[in-house]
C-alpha atoms as a PDB file:
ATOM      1  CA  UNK A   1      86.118 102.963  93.391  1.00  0.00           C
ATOM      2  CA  UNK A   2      88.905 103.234  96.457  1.00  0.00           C
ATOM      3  CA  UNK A   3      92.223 102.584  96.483  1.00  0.00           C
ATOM      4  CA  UNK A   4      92.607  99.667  98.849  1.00  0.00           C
ATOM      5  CA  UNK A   5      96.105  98.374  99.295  1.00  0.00           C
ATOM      6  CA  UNK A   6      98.003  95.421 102.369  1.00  0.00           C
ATOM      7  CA  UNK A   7     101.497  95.483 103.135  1.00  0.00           C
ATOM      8  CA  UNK A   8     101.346  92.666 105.304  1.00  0.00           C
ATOM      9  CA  UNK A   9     103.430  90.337 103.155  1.00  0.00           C
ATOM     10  CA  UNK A  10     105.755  92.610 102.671  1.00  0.00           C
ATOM     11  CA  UNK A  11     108.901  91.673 104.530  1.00  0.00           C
ATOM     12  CA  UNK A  12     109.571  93.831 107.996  1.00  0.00           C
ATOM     13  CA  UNK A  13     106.377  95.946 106.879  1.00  0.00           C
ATOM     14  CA  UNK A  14     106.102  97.278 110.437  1.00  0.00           C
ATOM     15  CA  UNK A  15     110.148  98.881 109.541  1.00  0.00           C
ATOM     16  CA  UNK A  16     109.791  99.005 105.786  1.00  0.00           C
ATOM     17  CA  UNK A  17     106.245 101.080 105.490  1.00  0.00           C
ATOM     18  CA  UNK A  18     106.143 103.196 108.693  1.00  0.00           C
ATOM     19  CA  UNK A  19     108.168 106.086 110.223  1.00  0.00           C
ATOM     20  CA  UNK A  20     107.732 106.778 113.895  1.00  0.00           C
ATOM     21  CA  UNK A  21     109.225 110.698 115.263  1.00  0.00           C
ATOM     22  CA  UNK A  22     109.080 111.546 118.820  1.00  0.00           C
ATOM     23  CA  UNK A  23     109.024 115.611 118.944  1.00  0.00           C
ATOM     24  CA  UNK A  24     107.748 118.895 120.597  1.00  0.00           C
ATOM     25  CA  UNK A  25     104.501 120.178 118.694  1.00  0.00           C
ATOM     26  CA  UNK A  26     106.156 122.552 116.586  1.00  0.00           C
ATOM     27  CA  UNK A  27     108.536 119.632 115.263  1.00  0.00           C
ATOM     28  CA  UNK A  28     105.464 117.765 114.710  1.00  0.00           C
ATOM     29  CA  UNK A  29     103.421 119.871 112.957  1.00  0.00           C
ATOM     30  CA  UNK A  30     106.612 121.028 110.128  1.00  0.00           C
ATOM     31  CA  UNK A  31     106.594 117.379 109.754  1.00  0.00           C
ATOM     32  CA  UNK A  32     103.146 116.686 109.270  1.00  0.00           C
ATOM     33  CA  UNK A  33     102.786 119.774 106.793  1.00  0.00           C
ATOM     34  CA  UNK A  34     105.826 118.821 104.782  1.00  0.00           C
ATOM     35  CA  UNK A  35     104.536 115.474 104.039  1.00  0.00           C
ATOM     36  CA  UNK A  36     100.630 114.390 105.144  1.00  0.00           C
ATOM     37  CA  UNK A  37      99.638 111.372 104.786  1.00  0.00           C
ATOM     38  CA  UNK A  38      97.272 110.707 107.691  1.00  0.00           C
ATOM     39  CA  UNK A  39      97.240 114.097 108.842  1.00  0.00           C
ATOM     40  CA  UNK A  40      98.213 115.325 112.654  1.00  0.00           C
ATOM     41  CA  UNK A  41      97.475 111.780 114.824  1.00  0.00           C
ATOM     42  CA  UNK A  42      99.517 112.638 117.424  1.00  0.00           C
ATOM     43  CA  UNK A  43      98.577 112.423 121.078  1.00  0.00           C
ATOM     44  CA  UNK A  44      99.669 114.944 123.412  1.00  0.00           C
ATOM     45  CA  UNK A  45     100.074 113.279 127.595  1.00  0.00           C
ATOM     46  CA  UNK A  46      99.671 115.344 129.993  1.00  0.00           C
ATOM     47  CA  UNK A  47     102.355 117.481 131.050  1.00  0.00           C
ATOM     48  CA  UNK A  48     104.819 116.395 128.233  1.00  0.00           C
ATOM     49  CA  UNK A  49     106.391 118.741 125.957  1.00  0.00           C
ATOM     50  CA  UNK A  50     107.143 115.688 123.565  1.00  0.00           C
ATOM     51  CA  UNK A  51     104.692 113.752 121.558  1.00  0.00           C
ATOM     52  CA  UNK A  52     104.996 110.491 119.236  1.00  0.00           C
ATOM     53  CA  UNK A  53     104.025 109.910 115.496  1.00  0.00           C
ATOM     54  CA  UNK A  54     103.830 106.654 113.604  1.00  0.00           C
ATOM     55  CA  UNK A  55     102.990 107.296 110.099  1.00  0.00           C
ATOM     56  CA  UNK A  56     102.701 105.741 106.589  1.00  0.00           C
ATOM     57  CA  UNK A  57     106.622 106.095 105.444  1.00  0.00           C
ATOM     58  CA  UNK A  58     106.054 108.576 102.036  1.00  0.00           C
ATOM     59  CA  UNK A  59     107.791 106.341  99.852  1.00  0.00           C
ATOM     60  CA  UNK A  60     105.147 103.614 100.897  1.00  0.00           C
ATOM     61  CA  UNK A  61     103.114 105.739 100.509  1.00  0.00           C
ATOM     62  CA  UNK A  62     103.771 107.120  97.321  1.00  0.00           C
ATOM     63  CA  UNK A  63     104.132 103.703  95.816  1.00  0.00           C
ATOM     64  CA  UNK A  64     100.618 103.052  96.590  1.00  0.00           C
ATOM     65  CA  UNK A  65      99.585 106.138  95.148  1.00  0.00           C
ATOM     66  CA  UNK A  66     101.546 105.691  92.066  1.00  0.00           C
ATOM     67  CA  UNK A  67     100.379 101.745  91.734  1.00  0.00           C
ATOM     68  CA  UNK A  68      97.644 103.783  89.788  1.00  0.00           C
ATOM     69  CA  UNK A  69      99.767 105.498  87.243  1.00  0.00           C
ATOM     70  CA  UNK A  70     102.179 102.433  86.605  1.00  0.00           C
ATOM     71  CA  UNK A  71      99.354 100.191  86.348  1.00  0.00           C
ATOM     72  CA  UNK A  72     100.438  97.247  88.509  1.00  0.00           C
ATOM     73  CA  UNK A  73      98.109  95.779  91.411  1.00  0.00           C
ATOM     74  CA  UNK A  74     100.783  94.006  93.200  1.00  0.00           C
ATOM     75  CA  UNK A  75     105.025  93.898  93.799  1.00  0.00           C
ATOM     76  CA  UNK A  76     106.461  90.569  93.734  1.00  0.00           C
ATOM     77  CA  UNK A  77     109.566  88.521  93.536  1.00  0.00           C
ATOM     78  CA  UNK A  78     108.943  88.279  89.615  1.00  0.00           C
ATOM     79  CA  UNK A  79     107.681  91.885  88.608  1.00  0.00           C
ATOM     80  CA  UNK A  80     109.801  93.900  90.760  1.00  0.00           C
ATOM     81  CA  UNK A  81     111.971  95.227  87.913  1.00  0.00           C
ATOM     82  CA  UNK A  82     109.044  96.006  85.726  1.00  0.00           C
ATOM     83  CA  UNK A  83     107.543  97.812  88.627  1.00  0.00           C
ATOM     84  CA  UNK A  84     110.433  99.972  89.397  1.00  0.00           C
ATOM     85  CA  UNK A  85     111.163 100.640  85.498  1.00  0.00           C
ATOM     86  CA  UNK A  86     107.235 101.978  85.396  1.00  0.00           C
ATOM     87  CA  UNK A  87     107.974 104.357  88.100  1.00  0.00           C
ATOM     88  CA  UNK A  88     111.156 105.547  86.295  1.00  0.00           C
ATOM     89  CA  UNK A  89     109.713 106.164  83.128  1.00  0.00           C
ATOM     90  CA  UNK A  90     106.804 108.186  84.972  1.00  0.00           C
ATOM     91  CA  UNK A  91     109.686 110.490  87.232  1.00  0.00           C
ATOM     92  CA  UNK A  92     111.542 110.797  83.894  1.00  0.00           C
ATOM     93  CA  UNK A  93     108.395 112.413  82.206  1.00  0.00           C
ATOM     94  CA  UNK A  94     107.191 114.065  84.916  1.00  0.00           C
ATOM     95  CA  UNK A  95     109.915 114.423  87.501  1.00  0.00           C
ATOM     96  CA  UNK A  96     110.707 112.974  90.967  1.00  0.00           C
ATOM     97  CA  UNK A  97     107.464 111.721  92.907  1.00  0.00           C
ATOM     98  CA  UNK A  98     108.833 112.070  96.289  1.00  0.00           C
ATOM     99  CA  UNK A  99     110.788 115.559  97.521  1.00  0.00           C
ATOM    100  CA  UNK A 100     112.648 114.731 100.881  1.00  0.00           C
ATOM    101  CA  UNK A 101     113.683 118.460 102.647  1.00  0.00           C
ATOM    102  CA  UNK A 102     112.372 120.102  99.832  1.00  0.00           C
ATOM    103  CA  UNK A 103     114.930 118.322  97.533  1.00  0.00           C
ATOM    104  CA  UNK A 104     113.755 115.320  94.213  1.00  0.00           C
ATOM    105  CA  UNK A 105     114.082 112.148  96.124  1.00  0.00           C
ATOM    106  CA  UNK A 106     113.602 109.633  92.940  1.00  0.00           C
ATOM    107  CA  UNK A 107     112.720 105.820  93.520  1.00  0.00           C
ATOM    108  CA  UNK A 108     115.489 103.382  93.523  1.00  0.00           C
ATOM    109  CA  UNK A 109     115.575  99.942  92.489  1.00  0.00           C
ATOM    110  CA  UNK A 110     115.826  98.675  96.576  1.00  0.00           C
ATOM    111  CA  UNK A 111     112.876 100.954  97.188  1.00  0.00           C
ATOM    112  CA  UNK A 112     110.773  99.310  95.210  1.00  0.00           C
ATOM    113  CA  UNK A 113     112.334  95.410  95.781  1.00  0.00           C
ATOM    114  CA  UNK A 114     111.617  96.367  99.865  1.00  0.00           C
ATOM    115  CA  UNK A 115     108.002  96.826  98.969  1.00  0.00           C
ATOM    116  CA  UNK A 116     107.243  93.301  97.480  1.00  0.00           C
ATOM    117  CA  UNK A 117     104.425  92.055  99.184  1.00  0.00           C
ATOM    118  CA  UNK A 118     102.202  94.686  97.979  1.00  0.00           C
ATOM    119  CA  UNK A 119      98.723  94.315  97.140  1.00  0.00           C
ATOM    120  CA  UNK A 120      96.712  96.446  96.059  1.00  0.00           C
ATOM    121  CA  UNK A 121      93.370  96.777  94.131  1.00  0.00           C
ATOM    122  CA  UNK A 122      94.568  98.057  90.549  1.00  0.00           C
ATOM    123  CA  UNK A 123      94.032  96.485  87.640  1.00  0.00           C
ATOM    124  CA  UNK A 124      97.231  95.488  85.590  1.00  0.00           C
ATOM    125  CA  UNK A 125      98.392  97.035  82.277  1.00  0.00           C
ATOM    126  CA  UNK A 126     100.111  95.606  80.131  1.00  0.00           C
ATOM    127  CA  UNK A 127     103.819  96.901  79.108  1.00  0.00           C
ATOM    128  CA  UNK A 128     102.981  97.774  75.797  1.00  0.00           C
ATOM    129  CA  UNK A 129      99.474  99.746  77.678  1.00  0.00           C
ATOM    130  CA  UNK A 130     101.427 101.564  79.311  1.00  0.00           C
ATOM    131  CA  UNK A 131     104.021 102.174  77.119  1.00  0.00           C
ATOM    132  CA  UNK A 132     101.256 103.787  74.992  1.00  0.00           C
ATOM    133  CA  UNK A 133      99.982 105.582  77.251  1.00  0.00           C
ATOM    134  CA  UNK A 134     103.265 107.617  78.643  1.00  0.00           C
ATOM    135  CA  UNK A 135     104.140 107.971  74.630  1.00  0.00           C
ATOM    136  CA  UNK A 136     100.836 109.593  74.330  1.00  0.00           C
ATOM    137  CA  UNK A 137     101.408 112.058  77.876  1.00  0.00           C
ATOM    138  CA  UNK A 138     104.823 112.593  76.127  1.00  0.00           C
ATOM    139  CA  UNK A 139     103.211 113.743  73.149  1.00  0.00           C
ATOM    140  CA  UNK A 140     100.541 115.908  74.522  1.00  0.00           C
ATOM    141  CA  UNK A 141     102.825 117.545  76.720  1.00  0.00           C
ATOM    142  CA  UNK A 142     104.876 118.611  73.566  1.00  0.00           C
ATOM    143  CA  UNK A 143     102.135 119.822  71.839  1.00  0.00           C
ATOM    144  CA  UNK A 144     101.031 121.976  74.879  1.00  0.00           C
ATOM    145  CA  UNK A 145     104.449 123.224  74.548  1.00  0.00           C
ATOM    146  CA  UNK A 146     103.973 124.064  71.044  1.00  0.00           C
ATOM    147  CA  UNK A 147     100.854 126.034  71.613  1.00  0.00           C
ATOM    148  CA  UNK A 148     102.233 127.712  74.576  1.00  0.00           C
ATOM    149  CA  UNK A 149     104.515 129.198  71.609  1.00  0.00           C
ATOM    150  CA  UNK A 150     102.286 130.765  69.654  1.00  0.00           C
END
C-alpha cells in the first residue's frame, strides 16, 4: 500500500512544508543531490542563468517518512508530544534522521508542534507497541554486535 499523507490543515503549510531557492543550475543541482525529494523540477526560461525550486521542506518530509516508523497516522493538538517523543526515541537508537550541510540535524519539539495538521494513512500503534518494538531493534542490534565479536 502507498504512503498517502495532506498538510493542508496544518497551519501556514504553504511556509511550514515547502522551501523555495532561486539559483544558477549548478546551485540547483548540489541542492537537489544533497537532499531529493521530488527530484530536479526546475524550469529553466529562456535566456536566464537563474532558475526557481519549490520543494517538499526535508523535515516535512522526513516526518512523513518517519510517520511509518513511529507509528502515528496523524499530528494534532493532543498527540504532539507523543509524536515528537517517538521520533526521539527512534534518532536516539538509530541517530539523527535529517543531516543539514552534511551535519545531524535532530527533530525538535517546535518541529514537530509546526506540523500538526498532518494526516496521513498509517495505522496507529500503541505506546506500549512501539515501545516493544524499539526494545526489540535495541536488542537485536546488540546481539549483532555480539556476533560481530566473535
Amino acid at each position: 500500500m502507498s504512503l498517502n499523507w495532506s498538510i493542508g490543515k496544518i497551519k501556514n503549510h504553504d511556509e511550514v512544508c515547502f522551501q523555495s531557492h532561486t539559483g544558477t543550475k549548478q546551485e540547483m543541482e548540489s541542492m537537489v543531490s544533497e537532499v531529493c525529494i521530488t527530484g530536479p523540477n526546475w524550469e529553466w526560461k529562456e535566456g536566464s542563468q537563474e532558475s526557481e525550486i519549490t520543494r517538499l521542506h526535508p523535515r516535512t518530509h522526513v516526518l512523513i517518512m518517519a510517520s511509518m516508523t513511529v507509528g502515528m497516522g496523524e499530528i494534532t493538538e493532543a498527540n504532539w508530544q507523543e509524536f515528537y517523543t517517538r521520533i526521539y526515541a527512534v534518532e536516539k537508537i538509530y541517530g539523527a534522521l535529517l543531516y543539514e550541510n552534511k551535519e545531524p540535524s535532530p527533530f525538535k519539539p517546535e518541529d514537530v508542534m509546526m506540523h500538526i495538521g498532518l494526516k496521513l494513512n498509517v495505522a496507529d500503534e500503541t505506546r506500549a507497541v512501539f515501545n516493544r518494538r524499539m526494545m526489540k531493534c535495541v536488542r537485536e542490534d546488540a546481539m549483532r554486535t555480539i556476533s560481530a565479536d566473535d
